[in-house]
N, C-alpha and C. Protein backbone atom coordinates (compact mmCIF):
# COMPACT_ATOMS: atom_id res chain seq x y z
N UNK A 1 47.54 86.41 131.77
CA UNK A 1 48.19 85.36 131.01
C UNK A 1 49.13 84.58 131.92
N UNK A 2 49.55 83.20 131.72
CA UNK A 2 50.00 82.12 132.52
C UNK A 2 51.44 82.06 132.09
N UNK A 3 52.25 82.29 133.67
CA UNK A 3 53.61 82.26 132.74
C UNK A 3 53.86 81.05 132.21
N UNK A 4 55.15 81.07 131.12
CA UNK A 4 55.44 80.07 130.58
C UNK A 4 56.19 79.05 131.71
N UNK A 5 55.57 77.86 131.09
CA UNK A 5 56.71 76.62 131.72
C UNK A 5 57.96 76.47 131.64
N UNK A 6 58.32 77.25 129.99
CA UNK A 6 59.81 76.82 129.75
C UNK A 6 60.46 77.76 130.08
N UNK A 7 61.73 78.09 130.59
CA UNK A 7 62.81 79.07 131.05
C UNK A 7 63.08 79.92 129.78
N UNK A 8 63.45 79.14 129.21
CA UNK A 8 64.03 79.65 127.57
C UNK A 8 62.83 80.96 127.33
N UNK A 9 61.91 80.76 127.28
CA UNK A 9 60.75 81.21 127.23
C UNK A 9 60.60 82.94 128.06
N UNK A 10 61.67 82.95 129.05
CA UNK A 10 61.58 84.03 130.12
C UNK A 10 62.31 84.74 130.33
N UNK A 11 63.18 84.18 129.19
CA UNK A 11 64.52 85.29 128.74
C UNK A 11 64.27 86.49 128.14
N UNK A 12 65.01 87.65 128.86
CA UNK A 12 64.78 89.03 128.48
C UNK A 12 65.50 88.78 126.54
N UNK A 13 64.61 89.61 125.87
CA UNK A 13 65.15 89.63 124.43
C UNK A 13 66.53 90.29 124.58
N UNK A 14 67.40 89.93 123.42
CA UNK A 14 68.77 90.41 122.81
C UNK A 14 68.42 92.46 122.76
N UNK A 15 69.26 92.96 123.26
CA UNK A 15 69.56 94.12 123.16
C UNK A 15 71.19 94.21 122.71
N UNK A 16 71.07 95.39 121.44
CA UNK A 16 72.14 96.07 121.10
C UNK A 16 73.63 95.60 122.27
N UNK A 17 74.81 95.10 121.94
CA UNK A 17 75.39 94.66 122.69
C UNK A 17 75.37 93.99 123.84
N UNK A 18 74.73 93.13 123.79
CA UNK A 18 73.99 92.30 125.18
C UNK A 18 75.49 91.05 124.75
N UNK A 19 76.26 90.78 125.96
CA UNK A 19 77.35 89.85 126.13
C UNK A 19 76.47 88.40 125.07
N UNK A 20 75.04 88.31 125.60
CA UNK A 20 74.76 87.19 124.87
C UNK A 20 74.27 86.93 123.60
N UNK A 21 74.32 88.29 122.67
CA UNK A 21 74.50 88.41 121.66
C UNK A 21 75.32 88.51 121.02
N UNK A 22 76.40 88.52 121.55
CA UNK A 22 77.98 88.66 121.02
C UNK A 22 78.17 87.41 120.93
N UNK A 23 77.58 86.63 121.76
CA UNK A 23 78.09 84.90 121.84
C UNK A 23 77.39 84.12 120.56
N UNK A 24 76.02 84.65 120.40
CA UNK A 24 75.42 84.00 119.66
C UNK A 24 76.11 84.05 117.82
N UNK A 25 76.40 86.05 117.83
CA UNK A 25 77.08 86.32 116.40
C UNK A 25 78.49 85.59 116.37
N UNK A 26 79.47 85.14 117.45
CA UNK A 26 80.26 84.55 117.24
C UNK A 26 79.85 83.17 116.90
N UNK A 27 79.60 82.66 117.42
CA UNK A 27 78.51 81.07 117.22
C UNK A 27 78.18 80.94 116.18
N UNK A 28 77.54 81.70 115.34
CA UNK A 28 76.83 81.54 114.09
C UNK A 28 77.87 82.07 113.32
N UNK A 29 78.85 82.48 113.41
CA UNK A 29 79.85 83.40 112.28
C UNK A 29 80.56 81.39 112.28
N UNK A 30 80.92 81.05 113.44
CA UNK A 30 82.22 79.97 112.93
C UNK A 30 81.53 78.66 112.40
N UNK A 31 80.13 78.99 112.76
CA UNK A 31 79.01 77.17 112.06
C UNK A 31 78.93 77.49 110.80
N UNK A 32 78.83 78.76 110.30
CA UNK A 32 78.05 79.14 108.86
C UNK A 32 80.05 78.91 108.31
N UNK A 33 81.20 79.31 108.68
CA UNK A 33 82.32 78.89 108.60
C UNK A 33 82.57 77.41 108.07
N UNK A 34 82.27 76.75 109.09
CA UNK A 34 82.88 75.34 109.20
C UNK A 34 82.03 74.95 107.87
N UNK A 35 80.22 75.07 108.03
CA UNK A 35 79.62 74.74 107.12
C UNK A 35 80.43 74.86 105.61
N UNK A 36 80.88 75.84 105.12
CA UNK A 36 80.73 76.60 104.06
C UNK A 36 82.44 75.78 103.57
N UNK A 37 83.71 76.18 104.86
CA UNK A 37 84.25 75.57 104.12
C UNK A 37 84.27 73.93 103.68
N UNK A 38 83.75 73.49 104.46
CA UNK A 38 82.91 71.70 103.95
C UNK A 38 82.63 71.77 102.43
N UNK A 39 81.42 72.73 101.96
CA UNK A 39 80.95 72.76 101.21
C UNK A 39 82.29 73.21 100.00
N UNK A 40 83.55 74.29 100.14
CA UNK A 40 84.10 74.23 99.04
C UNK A 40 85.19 73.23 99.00
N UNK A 41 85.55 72.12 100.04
CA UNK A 41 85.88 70.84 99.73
C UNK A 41 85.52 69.90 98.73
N UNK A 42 84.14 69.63 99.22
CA UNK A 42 82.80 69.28 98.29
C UNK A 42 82.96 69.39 96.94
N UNK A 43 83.33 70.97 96.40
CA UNK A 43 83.36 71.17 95.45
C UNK A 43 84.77 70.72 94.76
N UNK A 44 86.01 70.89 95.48
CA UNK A 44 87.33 70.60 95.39
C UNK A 44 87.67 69.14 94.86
N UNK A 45 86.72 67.92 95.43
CA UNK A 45 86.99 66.85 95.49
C UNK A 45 85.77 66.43 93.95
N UNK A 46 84.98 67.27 93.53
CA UNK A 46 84.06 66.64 92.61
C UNK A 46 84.96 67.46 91.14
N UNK A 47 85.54 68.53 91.21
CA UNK A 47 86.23 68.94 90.22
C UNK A 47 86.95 68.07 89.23
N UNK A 48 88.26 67.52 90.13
CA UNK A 48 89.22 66.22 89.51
C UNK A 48 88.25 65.37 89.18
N UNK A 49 87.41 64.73 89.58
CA UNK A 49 86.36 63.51 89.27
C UNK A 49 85.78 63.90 88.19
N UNK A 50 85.43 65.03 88.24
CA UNK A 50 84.34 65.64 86.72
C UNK A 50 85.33 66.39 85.62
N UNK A 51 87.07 66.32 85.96
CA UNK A 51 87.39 66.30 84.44
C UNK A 51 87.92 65.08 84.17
N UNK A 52 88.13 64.15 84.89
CA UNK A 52 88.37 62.54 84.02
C UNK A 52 86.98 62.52 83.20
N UNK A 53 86.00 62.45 83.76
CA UNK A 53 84.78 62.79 82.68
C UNK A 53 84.46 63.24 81.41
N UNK A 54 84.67 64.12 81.96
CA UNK A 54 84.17 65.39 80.96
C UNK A 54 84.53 67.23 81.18
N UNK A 55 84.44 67.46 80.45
CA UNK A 55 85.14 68.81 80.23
C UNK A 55 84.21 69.97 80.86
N UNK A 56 82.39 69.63 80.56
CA UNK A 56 81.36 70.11 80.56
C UNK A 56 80.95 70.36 82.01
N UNK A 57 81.03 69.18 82.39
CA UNK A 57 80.37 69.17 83.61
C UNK A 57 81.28 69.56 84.71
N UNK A 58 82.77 69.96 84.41
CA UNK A 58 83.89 70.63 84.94
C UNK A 58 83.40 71.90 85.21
N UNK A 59 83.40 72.41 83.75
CA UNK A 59 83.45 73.40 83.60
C UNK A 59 82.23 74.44 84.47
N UNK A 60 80.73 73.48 84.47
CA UNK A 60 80.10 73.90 85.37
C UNK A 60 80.29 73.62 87.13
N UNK A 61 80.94 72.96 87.18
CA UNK A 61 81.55 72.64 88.87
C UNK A 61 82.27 73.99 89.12
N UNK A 62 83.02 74.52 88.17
CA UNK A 62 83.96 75.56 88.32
C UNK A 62 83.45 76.55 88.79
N UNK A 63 82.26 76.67 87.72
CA UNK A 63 81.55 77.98 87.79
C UNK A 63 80.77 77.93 89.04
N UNK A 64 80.16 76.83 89.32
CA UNK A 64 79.44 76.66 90.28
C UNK A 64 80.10 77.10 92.17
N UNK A 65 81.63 76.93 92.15
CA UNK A 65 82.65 76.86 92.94
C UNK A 65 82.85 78.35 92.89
N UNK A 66 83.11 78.80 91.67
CA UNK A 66 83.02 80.07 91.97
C UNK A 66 81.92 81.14 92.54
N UNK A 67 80.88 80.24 92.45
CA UNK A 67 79.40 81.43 92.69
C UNK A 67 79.21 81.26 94.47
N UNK A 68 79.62 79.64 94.82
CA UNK A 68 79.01 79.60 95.62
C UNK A 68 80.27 80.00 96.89
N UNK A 69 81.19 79.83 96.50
CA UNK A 69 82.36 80.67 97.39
C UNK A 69 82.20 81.68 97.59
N UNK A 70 81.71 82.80 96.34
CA UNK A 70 81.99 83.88 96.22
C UNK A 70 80.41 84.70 97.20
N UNK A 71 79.38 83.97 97.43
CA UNK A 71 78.42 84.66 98.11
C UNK A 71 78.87 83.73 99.19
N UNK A 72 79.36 83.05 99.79
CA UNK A 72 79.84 82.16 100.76
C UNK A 72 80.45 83.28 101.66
N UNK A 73 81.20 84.00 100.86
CA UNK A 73 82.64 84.75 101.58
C UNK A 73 81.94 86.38 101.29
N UNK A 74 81.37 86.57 101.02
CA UNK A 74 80.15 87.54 101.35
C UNK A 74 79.28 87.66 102.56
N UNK A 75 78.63 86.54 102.59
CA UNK A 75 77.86 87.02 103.73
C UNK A 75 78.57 86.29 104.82
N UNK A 76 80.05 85.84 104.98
CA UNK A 76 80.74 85.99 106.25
C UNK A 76 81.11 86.67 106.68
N UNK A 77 81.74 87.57 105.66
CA UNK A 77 81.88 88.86 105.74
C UNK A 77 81.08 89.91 106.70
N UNK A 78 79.45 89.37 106.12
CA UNK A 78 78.82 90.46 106.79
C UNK A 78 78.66 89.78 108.20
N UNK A 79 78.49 88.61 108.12
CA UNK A 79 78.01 88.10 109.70
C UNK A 79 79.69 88.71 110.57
N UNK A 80 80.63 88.61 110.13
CA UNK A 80 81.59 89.04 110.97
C UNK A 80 81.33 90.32 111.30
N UNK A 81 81.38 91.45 109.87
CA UNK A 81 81.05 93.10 110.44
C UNK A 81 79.99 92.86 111.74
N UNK A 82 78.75 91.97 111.75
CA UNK A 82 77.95 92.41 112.59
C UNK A 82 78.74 91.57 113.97
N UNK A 83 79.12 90.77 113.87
CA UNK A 83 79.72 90.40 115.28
C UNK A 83 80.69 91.34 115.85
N UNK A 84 81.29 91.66 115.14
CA UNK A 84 82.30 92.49 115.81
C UNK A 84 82.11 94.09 116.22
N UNK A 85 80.66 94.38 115.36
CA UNK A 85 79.83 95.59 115.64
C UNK A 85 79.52 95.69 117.40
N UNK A 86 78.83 94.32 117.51
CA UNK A 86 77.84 93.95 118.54
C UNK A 86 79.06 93.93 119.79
N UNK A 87 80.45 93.20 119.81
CA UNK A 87 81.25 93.35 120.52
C UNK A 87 81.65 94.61 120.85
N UNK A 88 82.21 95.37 119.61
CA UNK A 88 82.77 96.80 120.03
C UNK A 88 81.70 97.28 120.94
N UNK A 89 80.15 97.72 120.91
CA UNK A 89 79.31 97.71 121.53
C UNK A 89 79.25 97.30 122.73
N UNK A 90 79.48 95.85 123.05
CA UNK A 90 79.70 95.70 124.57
C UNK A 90 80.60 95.93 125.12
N UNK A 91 81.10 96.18 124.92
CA UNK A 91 83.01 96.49 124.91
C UNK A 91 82.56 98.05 125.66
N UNK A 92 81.89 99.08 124.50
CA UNK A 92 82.16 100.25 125.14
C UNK A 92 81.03 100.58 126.68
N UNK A 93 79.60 99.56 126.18
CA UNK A 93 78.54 99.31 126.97
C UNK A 93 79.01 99.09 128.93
N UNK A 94 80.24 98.19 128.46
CA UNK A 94 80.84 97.71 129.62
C UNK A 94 81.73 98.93 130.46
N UNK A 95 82.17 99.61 129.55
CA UNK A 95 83.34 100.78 130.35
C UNK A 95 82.43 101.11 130.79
């Protein structure tokens, strides 16, 4: 078989505490972050707008604010446990 052209391509895979897996779970812990708190802005700023409205469509913003925070701040949760798994890991990998 013909090696690949692309570099990316020739990278040894992620192992259990590999420095560049620690980079990546940090990386993805603060985008899925930034993302998420955007998104309960989003929700913050359509609230006031939807009770000059109506009461209804509040009331589902609310709920909606609550669901989507609440698995929001869940699985940051978990993406953090695993980043900081993967660190302690290199951490001890390294001594």
């Amino acid at each position: 078989m013909r090696p690949s052209p692309f570099p990316m391509h020739q990278r040894t895979p992620f192992r259990p505490g590999d420095p560049r897996l620690v980079r990546f779970l940090k990386f993805r812990f603060w985008a899925y972050a930034v993302r998420h708190v955007i998104g309960v802005a989003v929700f913050a700023v359509l609230i006031p707008m939807a009770l000059r409205d109506g009461y209804t469509l509040s009331a589902v913003l609310l709920a909606g604010l609550a669901l989507y925070g609440g698995f929001a701040l869940v699985s940051a949760r978990k993406m953090w446990q695993e980043w900081k798994a993967q660190e302690r890991l290199s951490r001890e990998k390294g001594s």
